[in-house]
PDB file of N, CA and C in Angstrom:
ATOM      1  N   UNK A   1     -76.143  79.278 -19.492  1.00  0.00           N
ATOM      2  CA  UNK A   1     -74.814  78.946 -19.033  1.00  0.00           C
ATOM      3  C   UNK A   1     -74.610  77.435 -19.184  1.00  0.00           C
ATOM      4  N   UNK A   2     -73.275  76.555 -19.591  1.00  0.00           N
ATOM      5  CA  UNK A   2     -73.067  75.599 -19.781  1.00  0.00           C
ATOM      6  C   UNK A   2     -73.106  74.765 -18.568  1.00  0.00           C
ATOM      7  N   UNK A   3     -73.568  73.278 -18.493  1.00  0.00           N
ATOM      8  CA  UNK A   3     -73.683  73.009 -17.401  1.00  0.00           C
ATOM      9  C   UNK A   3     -71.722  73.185 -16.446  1.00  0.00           C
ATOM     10  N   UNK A   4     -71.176  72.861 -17.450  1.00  0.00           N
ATOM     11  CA  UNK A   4     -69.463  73.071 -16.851  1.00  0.00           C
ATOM     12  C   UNK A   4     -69.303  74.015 -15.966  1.00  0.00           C
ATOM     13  N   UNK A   5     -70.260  74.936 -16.388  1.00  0.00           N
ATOM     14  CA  UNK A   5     -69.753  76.635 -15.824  1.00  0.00           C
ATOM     15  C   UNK A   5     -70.515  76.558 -14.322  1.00  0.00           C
ATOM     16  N   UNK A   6     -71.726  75.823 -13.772  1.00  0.00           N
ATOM     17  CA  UNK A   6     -72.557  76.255 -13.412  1.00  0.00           C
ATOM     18  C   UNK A   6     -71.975  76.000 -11.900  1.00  0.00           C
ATOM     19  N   UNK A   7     -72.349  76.970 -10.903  1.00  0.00           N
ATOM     20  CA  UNK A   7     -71.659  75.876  -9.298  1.00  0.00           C
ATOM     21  C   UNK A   7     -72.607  75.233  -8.725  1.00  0.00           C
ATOM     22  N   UNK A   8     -72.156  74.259  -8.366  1.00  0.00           N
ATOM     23  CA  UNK A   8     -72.702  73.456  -7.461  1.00  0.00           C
ATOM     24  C   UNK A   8     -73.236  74.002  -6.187  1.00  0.00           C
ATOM     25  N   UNK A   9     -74.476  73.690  -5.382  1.00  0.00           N
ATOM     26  CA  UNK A   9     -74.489  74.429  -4.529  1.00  0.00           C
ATOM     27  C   UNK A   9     -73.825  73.575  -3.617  1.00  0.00           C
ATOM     28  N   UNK A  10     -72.980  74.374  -2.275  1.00  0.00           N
ATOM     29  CA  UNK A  10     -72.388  73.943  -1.008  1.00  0.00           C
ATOM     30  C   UNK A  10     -73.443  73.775   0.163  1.00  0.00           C
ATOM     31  N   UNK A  11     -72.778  73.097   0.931  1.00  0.00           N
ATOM     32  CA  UNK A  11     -73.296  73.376   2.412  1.00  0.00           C
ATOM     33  C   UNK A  11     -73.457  74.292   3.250  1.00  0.00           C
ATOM     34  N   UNK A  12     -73.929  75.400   3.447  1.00  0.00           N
ATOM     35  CA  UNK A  12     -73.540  76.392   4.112  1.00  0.00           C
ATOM     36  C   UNK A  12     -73.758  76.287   5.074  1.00  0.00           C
ATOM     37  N   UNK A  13     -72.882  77.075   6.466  1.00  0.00           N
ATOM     38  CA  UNK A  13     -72.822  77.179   7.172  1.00  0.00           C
ATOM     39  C   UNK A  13     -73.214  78.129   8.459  1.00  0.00           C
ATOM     40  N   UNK A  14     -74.028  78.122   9.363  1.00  0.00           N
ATOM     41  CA  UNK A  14     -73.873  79.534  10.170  1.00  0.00           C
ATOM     42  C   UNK A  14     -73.484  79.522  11.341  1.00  0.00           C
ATOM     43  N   UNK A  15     -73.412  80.859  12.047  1.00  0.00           N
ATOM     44  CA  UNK A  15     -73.112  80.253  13.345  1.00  0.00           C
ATOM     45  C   UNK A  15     -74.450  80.179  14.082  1.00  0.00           C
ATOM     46  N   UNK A  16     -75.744  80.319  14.157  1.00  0.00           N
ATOM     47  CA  UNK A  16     -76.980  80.097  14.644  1.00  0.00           C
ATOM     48  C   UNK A  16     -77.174  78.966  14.574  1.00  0.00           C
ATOM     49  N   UNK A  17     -77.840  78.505  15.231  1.00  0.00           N
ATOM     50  CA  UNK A  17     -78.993  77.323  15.265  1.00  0.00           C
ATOM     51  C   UNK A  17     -79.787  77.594  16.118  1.00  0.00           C
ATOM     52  N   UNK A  18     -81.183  76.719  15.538  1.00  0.00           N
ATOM     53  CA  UNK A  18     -82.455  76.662  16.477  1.00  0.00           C
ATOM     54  C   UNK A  18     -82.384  76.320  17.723  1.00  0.00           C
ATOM     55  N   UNK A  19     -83.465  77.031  18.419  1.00  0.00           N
ATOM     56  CA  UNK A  19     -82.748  77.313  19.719  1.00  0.00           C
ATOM     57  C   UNK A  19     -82.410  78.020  20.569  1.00  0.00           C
ATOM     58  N   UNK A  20     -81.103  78.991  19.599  1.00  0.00           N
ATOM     59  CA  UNK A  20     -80.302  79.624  20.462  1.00  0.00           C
ATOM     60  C   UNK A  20     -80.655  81.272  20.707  1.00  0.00           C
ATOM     61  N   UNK A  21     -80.264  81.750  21.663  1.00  0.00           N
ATOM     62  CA  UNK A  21     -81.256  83.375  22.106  1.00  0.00           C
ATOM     63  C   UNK A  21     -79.720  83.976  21.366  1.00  0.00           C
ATOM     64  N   UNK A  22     -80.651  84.979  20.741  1.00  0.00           N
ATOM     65  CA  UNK A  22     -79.826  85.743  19.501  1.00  0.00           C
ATOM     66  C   UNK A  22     -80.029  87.392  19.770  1.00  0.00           C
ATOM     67  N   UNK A  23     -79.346  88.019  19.727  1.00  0.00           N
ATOM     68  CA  UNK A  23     -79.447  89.919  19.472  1.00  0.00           C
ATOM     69  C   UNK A  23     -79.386  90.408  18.376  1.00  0.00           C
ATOM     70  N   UNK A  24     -80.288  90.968  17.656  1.00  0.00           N
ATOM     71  CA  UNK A  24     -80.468  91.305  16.414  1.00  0.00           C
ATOM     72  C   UNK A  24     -79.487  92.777  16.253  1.00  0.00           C
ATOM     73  N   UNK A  25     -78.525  92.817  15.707  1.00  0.00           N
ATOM     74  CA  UNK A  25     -77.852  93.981  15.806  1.00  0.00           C
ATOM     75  C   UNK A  25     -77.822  95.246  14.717  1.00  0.00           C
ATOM     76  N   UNK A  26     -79.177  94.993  13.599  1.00  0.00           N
ATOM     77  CA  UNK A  26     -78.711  95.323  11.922  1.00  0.00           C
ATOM     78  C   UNK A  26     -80.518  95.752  11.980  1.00  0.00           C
ATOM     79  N   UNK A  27     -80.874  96.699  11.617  1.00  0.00           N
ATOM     80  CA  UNK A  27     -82.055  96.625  11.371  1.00  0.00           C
ATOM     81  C   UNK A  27     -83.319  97.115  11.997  1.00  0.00           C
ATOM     82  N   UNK A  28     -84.581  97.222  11.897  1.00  0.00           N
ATOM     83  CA  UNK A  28     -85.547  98.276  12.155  1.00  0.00           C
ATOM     84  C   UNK A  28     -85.888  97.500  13.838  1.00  0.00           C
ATOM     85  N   UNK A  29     -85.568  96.252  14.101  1.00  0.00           N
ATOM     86  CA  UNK A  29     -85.319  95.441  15.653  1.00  0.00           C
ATOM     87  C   UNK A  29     -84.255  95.356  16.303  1.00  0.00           C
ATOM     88  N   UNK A  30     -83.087  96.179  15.719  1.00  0.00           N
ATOM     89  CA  UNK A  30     -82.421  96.502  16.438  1.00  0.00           C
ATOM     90  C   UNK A  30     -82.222  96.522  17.819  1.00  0.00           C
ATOM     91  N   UNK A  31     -81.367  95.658  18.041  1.00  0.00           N
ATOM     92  CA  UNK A  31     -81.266  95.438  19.905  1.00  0.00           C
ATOM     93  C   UNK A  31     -82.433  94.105  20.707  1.00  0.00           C
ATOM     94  N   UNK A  32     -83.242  93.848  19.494  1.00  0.00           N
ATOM     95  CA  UNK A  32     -84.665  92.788  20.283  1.00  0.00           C
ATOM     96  C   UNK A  32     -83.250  91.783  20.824  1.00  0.00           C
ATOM     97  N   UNK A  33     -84.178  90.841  21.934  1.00  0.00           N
ATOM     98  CA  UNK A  33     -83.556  89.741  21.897  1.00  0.00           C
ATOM     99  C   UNK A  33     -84.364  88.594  21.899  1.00  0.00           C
ATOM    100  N   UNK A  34     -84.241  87.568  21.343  1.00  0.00           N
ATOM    101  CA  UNK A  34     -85.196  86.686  20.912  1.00  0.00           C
ATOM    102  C   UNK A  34     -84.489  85.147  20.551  1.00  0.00           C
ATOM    103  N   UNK A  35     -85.457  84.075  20.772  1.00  0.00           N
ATOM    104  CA  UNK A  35     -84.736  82.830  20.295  1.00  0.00           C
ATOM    105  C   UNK A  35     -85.129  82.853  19.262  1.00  0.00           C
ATOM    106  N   UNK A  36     -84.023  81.682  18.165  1.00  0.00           N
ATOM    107  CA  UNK A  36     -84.146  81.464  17.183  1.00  0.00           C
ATOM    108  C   UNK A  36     -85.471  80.081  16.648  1.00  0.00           C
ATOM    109  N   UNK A  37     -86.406  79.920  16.337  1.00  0.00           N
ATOM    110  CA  UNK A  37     -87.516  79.188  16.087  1.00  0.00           C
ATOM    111  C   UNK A  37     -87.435  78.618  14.983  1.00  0.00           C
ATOM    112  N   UNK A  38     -86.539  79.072  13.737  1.00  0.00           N
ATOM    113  CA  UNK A  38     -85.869  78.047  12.541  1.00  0.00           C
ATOM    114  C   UNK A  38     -84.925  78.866  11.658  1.00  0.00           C
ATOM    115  N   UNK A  39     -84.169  78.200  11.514  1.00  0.00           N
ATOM    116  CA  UNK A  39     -82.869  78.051  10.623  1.00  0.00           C
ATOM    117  C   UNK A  39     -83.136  77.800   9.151  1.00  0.00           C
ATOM    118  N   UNK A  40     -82.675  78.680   8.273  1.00  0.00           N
ATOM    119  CA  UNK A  40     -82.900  78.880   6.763  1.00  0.00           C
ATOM    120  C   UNK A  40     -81.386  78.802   6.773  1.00  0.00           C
ATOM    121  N   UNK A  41     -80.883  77.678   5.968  1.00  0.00           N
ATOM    122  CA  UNK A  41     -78.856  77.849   6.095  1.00  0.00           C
ATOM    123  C   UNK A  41     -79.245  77.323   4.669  1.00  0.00           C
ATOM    124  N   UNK A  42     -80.059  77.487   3.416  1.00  0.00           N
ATOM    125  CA  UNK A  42     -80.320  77.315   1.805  1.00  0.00           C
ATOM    126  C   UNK A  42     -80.092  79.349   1.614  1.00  0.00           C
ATOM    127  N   UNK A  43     -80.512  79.954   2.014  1.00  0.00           N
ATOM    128  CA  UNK A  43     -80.479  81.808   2.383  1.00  0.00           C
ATOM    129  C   UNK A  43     -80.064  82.296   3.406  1.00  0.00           C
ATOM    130  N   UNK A  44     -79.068  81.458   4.219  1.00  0.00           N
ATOM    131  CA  UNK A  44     -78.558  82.133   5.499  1.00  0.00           C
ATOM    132  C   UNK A  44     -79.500  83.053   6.415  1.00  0.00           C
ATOM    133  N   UNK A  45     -80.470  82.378   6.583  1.00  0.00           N
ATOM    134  CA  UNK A  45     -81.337  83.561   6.985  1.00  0.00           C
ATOM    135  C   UNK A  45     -82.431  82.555   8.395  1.00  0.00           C
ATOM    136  N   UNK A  46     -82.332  83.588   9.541  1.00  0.00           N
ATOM    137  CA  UNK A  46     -83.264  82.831  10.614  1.00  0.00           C
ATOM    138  C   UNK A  46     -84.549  83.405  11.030  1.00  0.00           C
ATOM    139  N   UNK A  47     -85.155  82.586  11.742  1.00  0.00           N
ATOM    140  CA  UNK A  47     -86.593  83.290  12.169  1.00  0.00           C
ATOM    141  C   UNK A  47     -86.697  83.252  13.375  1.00  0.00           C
ATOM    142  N   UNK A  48     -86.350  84.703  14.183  1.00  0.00           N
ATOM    143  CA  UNK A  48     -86.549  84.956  15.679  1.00  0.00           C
ATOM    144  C   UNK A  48     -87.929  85.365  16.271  1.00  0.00           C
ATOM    145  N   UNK A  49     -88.399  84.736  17.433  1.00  0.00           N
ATOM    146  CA  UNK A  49     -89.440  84.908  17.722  1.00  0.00           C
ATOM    147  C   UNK A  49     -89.460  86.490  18.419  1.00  0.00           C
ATOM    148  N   UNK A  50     -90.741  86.866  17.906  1.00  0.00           N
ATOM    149  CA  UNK A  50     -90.849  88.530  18.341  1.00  0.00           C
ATOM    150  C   UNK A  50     -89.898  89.645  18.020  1.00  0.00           C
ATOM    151  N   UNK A  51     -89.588  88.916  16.080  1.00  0.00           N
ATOM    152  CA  UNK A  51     -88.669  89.799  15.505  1.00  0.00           C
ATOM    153  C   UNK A  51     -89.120  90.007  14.441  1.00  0.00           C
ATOM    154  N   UNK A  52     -89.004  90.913  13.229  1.00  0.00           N
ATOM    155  CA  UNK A  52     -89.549  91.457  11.843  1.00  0.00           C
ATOM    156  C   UNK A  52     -91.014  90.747  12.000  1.00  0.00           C
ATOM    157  N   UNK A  53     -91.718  90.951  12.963  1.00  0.00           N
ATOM    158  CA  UNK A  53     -93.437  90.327  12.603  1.00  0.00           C
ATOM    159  C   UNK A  53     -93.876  91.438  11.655  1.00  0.00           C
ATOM    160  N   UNK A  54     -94.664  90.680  10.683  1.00  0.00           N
ATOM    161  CA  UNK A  54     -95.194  91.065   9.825  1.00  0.00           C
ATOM    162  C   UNK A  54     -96.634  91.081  10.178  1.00  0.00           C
ATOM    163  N   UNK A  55     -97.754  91.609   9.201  1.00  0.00           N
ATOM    164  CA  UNK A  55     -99.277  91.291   9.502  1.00  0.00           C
ATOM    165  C   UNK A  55     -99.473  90.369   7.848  1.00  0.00           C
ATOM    166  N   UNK A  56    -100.592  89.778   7.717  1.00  0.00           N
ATOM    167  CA  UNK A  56    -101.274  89.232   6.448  1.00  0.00           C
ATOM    168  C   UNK A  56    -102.218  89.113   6.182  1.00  0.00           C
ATOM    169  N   UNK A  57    -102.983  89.618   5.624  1.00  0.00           N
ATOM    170  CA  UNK A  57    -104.422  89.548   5.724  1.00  0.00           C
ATOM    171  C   UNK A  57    -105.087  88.106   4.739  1.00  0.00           C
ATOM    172  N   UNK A  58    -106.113  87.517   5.471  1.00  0.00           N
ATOM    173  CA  UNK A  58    -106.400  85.980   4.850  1.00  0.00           C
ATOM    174  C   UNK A  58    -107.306  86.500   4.443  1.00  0.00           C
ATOM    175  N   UNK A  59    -107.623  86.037   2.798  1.00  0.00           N
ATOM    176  CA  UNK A  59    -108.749  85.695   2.247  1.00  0.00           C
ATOM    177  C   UNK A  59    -109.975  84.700   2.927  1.00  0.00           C
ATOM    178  N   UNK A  60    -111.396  84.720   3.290  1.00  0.00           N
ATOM    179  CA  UNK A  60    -112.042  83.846   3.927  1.00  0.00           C
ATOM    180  C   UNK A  60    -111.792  82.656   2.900  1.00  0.00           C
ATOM    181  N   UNK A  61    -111.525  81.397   2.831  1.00  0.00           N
ATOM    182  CA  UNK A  61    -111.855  80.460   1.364  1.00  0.00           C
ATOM    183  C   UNK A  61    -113.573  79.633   1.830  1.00  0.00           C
ATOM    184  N   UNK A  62    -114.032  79.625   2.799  1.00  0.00           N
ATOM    185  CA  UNK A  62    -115.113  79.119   2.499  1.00  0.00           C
ATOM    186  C   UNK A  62    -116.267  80.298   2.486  1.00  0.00           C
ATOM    187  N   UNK A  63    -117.232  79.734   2.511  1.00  0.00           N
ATOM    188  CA  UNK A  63    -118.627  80.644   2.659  1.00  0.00           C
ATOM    189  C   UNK A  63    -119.013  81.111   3.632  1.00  0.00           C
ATOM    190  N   UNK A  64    -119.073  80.282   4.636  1.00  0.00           N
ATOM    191  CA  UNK A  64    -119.542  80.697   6.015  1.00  0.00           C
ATOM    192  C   UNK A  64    -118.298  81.152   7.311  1.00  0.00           C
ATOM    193  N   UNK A  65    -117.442  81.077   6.140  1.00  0.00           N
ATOM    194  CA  UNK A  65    -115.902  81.760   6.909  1.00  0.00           C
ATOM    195  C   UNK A  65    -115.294  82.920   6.919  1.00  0.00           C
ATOM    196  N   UNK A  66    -114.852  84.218   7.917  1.00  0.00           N
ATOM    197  CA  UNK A  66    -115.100  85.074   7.993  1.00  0.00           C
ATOM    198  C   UNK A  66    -113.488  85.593   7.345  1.00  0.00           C
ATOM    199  N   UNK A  67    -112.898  86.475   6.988  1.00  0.00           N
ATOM    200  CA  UNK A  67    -111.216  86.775   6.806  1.00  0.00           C
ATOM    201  C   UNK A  67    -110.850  87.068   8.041  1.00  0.00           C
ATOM    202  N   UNK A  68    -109.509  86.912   8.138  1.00  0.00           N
ATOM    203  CA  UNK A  68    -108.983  87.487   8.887  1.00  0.00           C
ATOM    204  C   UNK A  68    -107.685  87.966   9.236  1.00  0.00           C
ATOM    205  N   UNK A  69    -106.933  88.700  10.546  1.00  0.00           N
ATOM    206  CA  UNK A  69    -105.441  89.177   9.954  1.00  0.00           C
ATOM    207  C   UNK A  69    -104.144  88.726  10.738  1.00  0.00           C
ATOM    208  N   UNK A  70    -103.450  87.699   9.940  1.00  0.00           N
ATOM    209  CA  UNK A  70    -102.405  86.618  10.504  1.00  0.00           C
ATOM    210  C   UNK A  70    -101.152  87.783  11.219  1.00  0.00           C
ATOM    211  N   UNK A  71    -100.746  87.773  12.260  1.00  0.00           N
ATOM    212  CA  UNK A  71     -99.527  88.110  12.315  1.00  0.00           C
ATOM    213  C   UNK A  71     -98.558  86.900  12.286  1.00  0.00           C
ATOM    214  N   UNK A  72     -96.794  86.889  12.038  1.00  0.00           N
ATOM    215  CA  UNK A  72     -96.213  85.868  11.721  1.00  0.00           C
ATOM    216  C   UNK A  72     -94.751  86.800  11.789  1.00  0.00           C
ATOM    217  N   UNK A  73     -93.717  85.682  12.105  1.00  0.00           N
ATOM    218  CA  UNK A  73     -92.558  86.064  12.260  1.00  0.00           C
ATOM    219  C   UNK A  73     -91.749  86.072  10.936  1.00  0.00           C
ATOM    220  N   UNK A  74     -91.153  87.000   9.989  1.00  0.00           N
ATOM    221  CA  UNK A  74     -90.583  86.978   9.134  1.00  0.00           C
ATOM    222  C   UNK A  74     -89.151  86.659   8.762  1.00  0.00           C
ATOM    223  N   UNK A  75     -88.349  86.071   8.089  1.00  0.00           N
ATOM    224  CA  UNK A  75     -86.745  85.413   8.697  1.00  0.00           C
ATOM    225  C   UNK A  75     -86.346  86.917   8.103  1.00  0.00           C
ATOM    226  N   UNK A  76     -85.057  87.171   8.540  1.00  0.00           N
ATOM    227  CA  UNK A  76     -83.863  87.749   8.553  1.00  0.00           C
ATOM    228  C   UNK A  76     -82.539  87.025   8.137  1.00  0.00           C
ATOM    229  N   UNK A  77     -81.695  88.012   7.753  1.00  0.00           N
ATOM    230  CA  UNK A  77     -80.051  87.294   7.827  1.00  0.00           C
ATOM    231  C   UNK A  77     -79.950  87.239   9.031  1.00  0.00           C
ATOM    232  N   UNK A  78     -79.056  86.457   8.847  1.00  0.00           N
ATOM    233  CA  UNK A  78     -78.477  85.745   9.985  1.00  0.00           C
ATOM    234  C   UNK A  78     -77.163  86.880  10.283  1.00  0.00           C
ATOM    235  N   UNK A  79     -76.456  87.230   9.407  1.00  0.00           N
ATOM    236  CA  UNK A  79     -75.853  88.185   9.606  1.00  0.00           C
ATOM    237  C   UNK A  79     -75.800  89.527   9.975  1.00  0.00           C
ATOM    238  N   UNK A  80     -77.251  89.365  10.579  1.00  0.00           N
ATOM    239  CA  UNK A  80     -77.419  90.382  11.357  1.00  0.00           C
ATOM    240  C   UNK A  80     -78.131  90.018  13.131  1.00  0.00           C
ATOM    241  N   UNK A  81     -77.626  89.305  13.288  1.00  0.00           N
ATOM    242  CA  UNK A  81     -78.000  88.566  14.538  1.00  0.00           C
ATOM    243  C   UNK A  81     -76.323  88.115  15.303  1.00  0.00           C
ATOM    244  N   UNK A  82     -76.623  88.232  16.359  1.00  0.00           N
ATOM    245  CA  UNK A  82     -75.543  87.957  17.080  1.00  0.00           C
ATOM    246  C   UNK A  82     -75.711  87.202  18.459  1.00  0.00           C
ATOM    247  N   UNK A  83     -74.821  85.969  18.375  1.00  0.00           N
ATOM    248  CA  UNK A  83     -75.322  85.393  19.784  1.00  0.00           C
ATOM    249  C   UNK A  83     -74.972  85.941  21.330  1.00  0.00           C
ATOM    250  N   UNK A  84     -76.174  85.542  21.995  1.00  0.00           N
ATOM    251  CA  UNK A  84     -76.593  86.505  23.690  1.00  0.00           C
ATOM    252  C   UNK A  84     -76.267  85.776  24.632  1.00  0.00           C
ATOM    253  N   UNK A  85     -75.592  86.153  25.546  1.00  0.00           N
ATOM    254  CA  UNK A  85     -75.421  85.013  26.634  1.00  0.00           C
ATOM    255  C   UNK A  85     -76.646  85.666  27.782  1.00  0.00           C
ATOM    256  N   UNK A  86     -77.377  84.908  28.329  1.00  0.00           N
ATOM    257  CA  UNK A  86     -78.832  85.273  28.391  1.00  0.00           C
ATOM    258  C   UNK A  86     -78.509  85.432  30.231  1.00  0.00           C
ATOM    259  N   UNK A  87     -76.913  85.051  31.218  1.00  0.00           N
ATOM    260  CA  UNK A  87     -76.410  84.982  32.319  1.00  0.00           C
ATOM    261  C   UNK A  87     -75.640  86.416  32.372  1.00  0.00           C
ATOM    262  N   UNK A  88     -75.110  87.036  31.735  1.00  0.00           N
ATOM    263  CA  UNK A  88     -74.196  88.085  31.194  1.00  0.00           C
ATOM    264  C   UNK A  88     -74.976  89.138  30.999  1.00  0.00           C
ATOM    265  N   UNK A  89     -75.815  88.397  30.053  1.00  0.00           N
ATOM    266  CA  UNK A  89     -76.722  89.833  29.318  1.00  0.00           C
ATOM    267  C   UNK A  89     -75.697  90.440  28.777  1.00  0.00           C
ATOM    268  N   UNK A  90     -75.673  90.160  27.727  1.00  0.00           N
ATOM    269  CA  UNK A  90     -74.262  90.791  26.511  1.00  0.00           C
ATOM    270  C   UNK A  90     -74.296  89.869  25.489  1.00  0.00           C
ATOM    271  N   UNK A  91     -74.441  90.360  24.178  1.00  0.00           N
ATOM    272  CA  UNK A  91     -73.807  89.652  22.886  1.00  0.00           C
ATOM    273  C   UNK A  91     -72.634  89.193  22.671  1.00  0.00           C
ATOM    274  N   UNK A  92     -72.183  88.311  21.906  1.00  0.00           N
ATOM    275  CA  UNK A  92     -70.800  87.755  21.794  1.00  0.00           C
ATOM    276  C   UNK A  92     -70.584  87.057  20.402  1.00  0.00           C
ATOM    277  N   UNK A  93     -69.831  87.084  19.727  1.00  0.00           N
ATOM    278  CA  UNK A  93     -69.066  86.578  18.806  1.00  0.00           C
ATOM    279  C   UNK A  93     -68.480  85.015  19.241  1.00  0.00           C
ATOM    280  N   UNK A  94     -68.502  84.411  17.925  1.00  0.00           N
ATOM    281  CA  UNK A  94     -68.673  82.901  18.492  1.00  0.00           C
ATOM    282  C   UNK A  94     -67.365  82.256  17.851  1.00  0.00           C
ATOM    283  N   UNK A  95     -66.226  81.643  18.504  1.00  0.00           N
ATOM    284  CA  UNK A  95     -65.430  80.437  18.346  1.00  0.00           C
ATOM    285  C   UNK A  95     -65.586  79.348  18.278  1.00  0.00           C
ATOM    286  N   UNK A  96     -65.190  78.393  17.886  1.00  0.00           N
ATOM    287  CA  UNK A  96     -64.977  76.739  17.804  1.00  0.00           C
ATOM    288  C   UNK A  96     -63.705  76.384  18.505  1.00  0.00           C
ATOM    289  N   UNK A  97     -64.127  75.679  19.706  1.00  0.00           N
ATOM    290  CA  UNK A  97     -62.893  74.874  20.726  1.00  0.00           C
ATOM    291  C   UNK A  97     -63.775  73.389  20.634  1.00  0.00           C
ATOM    292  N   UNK A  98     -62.318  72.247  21.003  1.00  0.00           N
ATOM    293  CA  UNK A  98     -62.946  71.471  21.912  1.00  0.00           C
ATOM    294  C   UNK A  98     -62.357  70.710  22.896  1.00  0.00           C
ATOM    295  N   UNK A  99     -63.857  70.502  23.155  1.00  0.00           N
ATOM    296  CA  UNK A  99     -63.713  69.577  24.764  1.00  0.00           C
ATOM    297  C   UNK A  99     -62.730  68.442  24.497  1.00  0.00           C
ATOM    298  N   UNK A 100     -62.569  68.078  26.027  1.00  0.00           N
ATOM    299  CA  UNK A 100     -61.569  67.257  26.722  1.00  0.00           C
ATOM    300  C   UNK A 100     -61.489  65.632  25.700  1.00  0.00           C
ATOM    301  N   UNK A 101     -62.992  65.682  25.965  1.00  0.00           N
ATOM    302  CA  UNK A 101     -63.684  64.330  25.040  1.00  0.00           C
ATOM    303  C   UNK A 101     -63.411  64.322  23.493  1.00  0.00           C
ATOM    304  N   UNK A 102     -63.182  65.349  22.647  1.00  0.00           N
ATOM    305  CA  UNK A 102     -62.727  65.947  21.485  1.00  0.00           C
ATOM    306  C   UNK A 102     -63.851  65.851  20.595  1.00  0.00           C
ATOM    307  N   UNK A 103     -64.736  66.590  21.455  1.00  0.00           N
ATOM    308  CA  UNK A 103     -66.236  66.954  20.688  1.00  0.00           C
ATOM    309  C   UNK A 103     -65.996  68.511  20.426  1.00  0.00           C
ATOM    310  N   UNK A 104     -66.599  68.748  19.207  1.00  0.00           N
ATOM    311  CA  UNK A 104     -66.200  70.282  18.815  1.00  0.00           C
ATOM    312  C   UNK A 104     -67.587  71.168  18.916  1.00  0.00           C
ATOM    313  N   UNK A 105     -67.246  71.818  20.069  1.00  0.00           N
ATOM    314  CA  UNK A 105     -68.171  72.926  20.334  1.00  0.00           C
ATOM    315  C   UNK A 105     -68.305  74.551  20.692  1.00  0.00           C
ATOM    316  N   UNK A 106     -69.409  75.452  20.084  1.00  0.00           N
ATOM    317  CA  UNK A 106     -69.013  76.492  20.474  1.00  0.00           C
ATOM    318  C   UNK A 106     -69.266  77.490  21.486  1.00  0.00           C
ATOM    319  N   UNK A 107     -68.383  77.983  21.439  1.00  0.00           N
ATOM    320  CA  UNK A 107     -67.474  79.163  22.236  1.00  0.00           C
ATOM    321  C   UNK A 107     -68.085  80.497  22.171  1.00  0.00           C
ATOM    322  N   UNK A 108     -68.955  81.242  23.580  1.00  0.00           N
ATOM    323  CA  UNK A 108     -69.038  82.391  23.236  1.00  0.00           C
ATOM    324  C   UNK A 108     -68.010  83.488  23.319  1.00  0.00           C
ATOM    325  N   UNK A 109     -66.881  83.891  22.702  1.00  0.00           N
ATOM    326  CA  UNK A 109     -66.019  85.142  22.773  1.00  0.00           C
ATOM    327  C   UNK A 109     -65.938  85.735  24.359  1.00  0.00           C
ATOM    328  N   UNK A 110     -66.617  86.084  24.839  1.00  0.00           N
ATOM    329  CA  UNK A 110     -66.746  87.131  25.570  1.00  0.00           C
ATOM    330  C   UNK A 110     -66.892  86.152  27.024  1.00  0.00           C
ATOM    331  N   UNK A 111     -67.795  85.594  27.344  1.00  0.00           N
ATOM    332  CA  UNK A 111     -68.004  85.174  28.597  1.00  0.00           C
ATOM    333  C   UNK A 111     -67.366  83.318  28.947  1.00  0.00           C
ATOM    334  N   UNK A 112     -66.943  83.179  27.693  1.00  0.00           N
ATOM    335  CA  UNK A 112     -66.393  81.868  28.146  1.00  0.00           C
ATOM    336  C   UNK A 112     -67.206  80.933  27.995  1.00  0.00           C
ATOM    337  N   UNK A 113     -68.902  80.959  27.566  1.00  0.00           N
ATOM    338  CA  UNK A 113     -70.010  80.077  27.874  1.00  0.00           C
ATOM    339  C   UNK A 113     -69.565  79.245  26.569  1.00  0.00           C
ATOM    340  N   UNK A 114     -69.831  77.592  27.252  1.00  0.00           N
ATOM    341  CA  UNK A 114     -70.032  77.104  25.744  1.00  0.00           C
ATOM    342  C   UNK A 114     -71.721  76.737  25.525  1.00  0.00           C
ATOM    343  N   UNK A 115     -71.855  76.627  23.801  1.00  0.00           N
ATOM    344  CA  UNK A 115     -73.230  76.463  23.835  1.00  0.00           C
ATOM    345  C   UNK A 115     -73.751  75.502  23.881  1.00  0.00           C
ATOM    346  N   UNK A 116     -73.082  74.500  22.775  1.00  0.00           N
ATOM    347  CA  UNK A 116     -73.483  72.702  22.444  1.00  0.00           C
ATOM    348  C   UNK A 116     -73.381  72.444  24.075  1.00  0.00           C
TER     349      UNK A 116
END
């Protein structure tokens, strides 16, 4: 493809960040609830603790070192996560308001909580 044709990549955006306690709503964790431990916004995709764990089994690399078997948290879309108000106990869909000060922060839908 010509470089003319090619896109640029953007900034993308999500509504997660690290941090924040998330409800997985899409998927074989369905319903977990878990904080978010890092943000992939290059693949829209996050890593909740005590969510898609995987196992891995290590090669020993030295001699006198034995193998052994890693468990580890695997990322997900993000689009399948939904933010939890952790006072409520309920998921919510997220807005952008702002404060008085005219700092822009968000809005959980449902309970009024802001997060920033």
């Amino acid at each position: 493809m010509p470089k003319s044709q090619q896109k640029t990549p953007t900034r993308l955006k999500m509504h997660v960040k690290k941090g924040d306690t998330v409800q997985v709503i899409a998927g074989k964790d369905k319903g977990k609830v878990g904080e978010v431990l890092r943000a992939l916004p290059e693949t829209s995709q996050v890593v909740v603790k005590g969510v898609n764990v995987r196992t891995k089994h290590v090669k020993p690399t030295q001699e006198d070192e034995s193998g052994r078997i890693v468990t580890f948290e695997a990322p997900i879309h993000s689009s399948n996560t939904m933010l939890y108000s952790t006072k409520e106990k309920v998921a919510s869909r997220v807005c952008y308001t702002f404060t008085e000060d005219g700092r822009k922060v968000r809005k959980l839908k449902k309970t009024g909580e802001i997060l920033d």
